[in-house]
N, C-alpha and C. Protein backbone atom coordinates (compact mmCIF):
# COMPACT_ATOMS: atom_id res chain seq x y z
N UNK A 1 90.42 98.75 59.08
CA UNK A 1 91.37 97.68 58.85
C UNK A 1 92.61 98.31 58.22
N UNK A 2 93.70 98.42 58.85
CA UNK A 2 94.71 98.45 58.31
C UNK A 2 95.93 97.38 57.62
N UNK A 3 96.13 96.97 56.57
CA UNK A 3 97.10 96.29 56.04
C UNK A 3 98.60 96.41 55.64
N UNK A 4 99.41 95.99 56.47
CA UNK A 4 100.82 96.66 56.17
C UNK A 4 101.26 96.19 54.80
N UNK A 5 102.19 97.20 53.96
CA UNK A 5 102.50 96.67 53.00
C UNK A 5 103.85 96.14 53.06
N UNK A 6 104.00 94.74 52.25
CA UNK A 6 104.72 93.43 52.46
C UNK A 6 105.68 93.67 51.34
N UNK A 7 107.13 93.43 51.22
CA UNK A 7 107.22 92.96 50.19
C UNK A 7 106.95 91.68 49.38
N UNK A 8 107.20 91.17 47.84
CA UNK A 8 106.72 90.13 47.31
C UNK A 8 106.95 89.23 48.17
N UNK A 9 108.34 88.97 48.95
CA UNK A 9 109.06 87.90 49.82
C UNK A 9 110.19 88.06 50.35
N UNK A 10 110.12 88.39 51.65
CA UNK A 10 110.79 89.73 52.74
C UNK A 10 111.12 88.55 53.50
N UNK A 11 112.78 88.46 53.56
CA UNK A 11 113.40 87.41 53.63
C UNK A 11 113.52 87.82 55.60
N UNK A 12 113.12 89.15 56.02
CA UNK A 12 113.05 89.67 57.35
C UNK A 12 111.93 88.79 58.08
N UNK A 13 111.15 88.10 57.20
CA UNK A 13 110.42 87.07 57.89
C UNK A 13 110.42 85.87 57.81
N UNK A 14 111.56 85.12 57.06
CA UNK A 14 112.15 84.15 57.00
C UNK A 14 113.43 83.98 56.62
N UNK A 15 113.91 83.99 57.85
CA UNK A 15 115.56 83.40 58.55
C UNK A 15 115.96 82.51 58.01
N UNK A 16 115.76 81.82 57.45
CA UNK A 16 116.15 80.55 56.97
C UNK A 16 117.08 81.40 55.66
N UNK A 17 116.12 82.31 54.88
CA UNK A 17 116.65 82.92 53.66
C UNK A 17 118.05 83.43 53.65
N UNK A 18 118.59 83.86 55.33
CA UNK A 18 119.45 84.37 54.68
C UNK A 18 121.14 83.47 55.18
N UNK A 19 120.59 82.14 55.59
CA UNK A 19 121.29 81.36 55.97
C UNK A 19 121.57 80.26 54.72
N UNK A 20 120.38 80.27 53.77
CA UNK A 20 120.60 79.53 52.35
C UNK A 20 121.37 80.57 51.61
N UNK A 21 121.31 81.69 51.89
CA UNK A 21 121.49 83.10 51.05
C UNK A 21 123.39 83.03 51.11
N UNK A 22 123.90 82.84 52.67
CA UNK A 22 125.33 82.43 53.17
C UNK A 22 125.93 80.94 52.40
N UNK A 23 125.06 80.01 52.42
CA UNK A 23 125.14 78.83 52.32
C UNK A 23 126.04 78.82 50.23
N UNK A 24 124.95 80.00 49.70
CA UNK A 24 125.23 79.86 48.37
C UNK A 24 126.64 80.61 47.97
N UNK A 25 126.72 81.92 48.70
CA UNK A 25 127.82 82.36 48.98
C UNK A 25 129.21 81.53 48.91
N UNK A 26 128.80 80.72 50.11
CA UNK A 26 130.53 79.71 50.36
C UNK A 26 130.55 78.66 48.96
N UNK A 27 129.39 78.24 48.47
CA UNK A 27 129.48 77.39 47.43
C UNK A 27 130.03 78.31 46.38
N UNK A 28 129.76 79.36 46.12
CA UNK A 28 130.38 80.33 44.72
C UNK A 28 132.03 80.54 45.32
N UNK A 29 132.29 80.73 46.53
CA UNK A 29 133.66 81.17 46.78
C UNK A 29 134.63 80.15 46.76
N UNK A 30 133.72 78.64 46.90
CA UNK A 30 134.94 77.52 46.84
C UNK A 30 134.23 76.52 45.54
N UNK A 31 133.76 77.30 44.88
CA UNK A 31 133.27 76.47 43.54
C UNK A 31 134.00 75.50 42.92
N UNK A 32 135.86 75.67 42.74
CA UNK A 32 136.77 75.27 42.22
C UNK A 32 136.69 74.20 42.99
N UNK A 33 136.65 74.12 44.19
CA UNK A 33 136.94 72.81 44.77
C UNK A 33 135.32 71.71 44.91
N UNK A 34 134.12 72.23 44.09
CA UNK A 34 133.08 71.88 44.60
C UNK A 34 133.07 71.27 43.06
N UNK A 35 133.73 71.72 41.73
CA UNK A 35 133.08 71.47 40.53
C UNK A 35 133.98 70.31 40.20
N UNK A 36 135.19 69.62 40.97
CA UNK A 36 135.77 68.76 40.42
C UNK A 36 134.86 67.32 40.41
N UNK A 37 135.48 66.76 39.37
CA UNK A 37 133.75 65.73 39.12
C UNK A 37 135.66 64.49 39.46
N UNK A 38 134.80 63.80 40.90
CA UNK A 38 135.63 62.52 41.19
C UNK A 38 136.01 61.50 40.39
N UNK A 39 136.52 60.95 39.99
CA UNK A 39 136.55 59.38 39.55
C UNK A 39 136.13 58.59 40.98
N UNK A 40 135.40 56.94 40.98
CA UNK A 40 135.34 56.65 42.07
C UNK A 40 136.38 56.11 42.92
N UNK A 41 136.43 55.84 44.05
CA UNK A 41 137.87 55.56 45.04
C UNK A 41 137.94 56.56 45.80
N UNK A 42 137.74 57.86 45.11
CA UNK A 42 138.70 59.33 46.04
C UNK A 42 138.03 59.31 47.24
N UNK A 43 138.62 59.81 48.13
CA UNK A 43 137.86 60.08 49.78
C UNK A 43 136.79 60.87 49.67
N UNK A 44 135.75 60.65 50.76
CA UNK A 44 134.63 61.11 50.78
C UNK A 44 134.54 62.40 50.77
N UNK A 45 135.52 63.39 50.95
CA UNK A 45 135.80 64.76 50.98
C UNK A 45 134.95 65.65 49.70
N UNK A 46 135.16 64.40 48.40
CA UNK A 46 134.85 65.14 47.22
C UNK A 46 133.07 64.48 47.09
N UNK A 47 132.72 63.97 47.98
CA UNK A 47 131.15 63.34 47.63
C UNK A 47 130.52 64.85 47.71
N UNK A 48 129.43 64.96 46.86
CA UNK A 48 128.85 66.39 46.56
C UNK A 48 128.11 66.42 47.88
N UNK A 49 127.47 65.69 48.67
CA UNK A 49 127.22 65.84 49.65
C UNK A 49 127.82 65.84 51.02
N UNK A 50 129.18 65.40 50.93
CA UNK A 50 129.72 66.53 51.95
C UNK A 50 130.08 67.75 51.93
N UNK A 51 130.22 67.68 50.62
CA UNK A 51 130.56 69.07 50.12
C UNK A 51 129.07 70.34 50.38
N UNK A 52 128.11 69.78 50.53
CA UNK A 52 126.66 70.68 51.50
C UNK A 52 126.78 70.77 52.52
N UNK A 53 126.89 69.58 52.98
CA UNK A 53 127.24 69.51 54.85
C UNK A 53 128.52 70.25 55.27
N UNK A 54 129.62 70.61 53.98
CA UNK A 54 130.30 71.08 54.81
C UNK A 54 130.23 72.58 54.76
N UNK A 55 129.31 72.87 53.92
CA UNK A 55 128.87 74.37 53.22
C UNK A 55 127.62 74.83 54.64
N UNK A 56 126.88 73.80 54.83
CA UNK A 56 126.22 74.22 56.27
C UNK A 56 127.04 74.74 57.28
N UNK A 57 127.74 73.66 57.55
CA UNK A 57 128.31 74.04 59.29
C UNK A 57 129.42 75.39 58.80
N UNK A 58 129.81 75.30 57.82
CA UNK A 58 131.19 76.09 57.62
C UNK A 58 130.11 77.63 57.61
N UNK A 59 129.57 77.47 57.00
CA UNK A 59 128.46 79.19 56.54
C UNK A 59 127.79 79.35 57.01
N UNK A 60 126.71 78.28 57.70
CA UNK A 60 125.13 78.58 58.05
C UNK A 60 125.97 79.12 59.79
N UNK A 61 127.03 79.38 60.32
CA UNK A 61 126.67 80.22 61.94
C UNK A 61 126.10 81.43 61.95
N UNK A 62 125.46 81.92 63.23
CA UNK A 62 124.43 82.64 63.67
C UNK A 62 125.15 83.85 63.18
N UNK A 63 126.79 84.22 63.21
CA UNK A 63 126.88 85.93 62.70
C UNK A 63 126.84 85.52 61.31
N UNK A 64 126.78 84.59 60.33
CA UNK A 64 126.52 84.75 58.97
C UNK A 64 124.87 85.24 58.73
N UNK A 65 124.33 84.48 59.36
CA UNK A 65 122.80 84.05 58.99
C UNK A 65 122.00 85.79 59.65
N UNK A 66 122.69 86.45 60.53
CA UNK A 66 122.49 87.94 60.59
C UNK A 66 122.60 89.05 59.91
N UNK A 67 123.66 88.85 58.94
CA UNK A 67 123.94 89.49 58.22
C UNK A 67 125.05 90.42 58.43
């Protein structure tokens, strides 16, 4: 029996990692515009959840998530 050795959590076997890994990236690079806390009224631009959705589509494409 041979057992390959793994690391603790070898992100080479889950893709996802390095597309959250991009995802956190764009959130640190546009933080300034992510940490302003709204009053209510303002356009939906500043809802913290577009502000994910727009951190997906903007970061998560296939040459980010490659590395």
């Amino acid at each position: 029996i041979h057992l390959p050795y793994l690391p603790a959590y070898p992100p080479d076997f889950n893709p996802i990692e390095e597309g959250f890994s991009a995802m956190k990236a764009w959130l640190r690079r546009n933080r300034d515009y992510s940490l302003v806390c709204p009053p209510s009224g303002l356009p939906s631009s500043m809802d913290p959840y577009y502000l994910l959705w727009d951190a997906v589509y903007t970061a998560m494409t296939p040459s980010n998530i490659r590395g």
